[in-house]
N, C-alpha and C. Protein backbone atom coordinates (compact mmCIF):
# COMPACT_ATOMS: atom_id res chain seq x y z
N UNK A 1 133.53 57.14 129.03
CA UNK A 1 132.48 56.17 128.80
C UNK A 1 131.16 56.67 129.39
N UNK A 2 131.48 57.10 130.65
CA UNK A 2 129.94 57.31 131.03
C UNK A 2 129.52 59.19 130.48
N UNK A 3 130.21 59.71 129.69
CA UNK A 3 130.00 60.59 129.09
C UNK A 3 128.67 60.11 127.70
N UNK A 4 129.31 59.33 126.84
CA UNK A 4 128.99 58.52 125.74
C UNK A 4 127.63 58.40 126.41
N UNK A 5 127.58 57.59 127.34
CA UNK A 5 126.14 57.03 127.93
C UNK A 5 125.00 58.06 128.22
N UNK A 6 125.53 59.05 128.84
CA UNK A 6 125.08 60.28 129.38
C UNK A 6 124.58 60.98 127.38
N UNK A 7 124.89 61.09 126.94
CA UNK A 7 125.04 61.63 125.57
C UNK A 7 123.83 60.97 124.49
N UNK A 8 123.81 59.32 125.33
CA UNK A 8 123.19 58.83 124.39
C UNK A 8 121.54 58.90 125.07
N UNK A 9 121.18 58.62 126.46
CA UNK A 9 120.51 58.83 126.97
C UNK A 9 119.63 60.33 126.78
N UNK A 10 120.62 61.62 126.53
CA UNK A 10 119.93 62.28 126.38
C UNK A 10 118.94 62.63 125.00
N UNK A 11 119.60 62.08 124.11
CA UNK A 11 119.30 61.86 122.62
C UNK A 11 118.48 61.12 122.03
N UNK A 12 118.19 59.93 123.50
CA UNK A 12 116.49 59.41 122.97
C UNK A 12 115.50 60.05 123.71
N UNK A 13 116.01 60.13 124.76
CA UNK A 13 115.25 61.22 125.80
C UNK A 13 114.52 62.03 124.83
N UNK A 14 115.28 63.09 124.00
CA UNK A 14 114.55 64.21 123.85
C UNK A 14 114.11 63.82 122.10
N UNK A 15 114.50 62.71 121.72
CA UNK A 15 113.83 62.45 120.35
C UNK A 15 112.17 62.70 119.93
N UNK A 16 112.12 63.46 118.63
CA UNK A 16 110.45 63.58 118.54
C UNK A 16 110.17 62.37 118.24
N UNK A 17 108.59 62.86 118.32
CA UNK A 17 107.94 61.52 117.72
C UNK A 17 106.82 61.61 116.99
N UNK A 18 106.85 60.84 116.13
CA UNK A 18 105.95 61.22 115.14
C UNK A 18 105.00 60.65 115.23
N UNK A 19 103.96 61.47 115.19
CA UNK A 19 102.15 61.48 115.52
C UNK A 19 101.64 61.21 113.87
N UNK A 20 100.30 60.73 113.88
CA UNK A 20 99.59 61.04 112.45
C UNK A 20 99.04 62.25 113.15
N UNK A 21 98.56 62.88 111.92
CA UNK A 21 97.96 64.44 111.28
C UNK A 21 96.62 64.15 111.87
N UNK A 22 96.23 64.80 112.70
CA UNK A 22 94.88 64.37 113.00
C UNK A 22 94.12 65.91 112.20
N UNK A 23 94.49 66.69 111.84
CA UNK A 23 93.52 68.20 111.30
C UNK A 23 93.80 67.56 110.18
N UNK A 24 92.45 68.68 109.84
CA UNK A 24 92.19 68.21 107.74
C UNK A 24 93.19 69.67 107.69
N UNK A 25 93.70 69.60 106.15
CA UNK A 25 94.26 70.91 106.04
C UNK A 25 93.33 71.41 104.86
N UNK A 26 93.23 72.50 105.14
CA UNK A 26 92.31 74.12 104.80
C UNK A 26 92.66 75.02 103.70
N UNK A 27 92.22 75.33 102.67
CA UNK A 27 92.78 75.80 101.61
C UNK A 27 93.16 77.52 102.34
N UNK A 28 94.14 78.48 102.34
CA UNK A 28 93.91 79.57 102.22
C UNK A 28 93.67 80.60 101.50
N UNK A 29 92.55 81.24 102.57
CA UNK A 29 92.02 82.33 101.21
C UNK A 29 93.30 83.43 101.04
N UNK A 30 93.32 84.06 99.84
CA UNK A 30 94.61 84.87 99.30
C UNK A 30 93.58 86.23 98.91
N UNK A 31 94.23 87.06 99.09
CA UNK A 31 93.39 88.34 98.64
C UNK A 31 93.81 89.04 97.43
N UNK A 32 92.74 89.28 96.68
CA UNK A 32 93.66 89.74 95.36
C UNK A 32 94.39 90.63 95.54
N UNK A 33 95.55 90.73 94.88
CA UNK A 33 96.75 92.08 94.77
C UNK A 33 95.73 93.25 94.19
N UNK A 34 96.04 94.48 95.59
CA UNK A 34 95.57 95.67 94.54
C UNK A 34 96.62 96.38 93.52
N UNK A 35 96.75 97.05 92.88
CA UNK A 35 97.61 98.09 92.27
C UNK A 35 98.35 98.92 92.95
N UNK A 36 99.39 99.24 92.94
CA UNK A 36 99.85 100.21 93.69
C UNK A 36 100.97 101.55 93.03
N UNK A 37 100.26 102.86 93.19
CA UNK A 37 101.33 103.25 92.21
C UNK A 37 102.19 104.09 93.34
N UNK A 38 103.55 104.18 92.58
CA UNK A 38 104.61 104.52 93.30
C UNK A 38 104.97 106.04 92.67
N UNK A 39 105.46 106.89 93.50
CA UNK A 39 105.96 107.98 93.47
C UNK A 39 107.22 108.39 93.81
N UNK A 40 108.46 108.54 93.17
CA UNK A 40 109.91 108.96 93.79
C UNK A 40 109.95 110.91 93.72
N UNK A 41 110.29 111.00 95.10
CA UNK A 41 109.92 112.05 95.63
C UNK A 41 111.63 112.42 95.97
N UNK A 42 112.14 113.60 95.53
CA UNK A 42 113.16 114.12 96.23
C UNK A 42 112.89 115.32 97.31
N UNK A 43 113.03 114.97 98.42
CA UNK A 43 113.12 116.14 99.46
C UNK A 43 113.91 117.57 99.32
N UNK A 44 113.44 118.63 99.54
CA UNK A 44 114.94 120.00 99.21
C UNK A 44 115.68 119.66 100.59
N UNK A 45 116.60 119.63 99.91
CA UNK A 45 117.57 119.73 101.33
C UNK A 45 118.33 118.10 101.21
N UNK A 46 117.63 117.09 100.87
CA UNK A 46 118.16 115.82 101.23
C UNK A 46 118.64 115.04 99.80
N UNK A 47 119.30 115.01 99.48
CA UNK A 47 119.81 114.09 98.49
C UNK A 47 119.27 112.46 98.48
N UNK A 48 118.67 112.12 98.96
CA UNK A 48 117.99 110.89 99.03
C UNK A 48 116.59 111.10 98.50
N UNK A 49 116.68 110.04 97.81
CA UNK A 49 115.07 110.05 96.95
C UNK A 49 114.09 108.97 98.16
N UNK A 50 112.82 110.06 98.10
CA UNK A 50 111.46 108.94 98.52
C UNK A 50 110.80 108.25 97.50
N UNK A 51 110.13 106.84 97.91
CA UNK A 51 109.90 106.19 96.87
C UNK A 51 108.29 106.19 98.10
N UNK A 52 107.34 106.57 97.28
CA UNK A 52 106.09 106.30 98.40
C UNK A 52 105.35 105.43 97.51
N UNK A 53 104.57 104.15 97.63
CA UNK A 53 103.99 103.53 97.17
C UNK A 53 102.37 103.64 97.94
N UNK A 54 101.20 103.75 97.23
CA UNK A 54 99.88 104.18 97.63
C UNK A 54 98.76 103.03 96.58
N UNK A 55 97.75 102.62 96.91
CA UNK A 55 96.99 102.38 95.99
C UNK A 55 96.18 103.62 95.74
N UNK A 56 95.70 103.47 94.67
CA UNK A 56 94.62 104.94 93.62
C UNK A 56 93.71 105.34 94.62
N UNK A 57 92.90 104.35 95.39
CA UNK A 57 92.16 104.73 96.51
C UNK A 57 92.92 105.90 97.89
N UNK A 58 94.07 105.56 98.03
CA UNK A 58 94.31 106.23 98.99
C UNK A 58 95.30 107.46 98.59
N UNK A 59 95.70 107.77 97.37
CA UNK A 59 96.27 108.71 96.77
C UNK A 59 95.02 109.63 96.36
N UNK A 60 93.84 109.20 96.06
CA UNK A 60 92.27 110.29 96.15
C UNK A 60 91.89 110.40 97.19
N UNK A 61 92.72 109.91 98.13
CA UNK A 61 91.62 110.31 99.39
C UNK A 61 92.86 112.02 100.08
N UNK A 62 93.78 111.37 99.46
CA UNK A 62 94.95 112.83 99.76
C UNK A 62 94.53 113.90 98.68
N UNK A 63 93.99 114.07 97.28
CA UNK A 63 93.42 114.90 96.76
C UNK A 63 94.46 114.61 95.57
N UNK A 64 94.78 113.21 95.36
CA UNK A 64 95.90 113.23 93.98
C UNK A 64 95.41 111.81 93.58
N UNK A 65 95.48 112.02 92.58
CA UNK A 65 94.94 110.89 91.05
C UNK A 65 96.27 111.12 90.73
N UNK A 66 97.09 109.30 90.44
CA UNK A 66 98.37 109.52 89.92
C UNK A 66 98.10 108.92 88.43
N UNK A 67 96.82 108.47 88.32
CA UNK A 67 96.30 108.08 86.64
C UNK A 67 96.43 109.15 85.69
N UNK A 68 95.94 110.09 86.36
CA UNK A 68 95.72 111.58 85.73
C UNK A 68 97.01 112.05 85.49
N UNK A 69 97.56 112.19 86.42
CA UNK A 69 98.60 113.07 86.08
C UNK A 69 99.97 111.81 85.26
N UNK A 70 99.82 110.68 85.63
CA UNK A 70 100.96 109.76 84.55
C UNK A 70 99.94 109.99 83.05
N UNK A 71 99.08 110.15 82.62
CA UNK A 71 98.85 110.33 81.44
C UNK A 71 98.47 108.45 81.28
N UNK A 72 98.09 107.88 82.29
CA UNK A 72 97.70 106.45 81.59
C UNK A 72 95.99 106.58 81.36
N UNK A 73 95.36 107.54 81.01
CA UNK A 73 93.88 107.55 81.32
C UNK A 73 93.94 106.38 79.87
């Protein structure tokens, strides 16, 4: 019995409680998706394929255009 009591006590004890919303809520800004092109790369030696994903910007900044060479010009 005084388990029960003990049990119940703790269960209002720690009950939430519900507040009103006092913040306005805020739309978030989303950033547009860039493009990203992907490359599967086999290593010599490793039987596992790399899959490297880059946007066009940072595949020209390594000295490779993957537009060019997929033939999507």
């Amino acid at each position: 019995m005084m388990i029960a009591t003990l049990l119940a006590a703790l269960f209002t004890a720690t009950a939430p409680v519900a507040e009103p919303s006092t913040q306005a809520t805020t739309a978030v800004a989303t950033t547009p998706r860039v493009k990203r092109y992907c490359i599967i790369d086999r290593r010599e030696g490793s039987l596992q394929r790399g899959k490297i994903c880059r946007t066009r910007d940072e595949w020209r900044a390594r000295g490779f255009d993957p537009v060019l060479v997929s033939g999507r010009v």
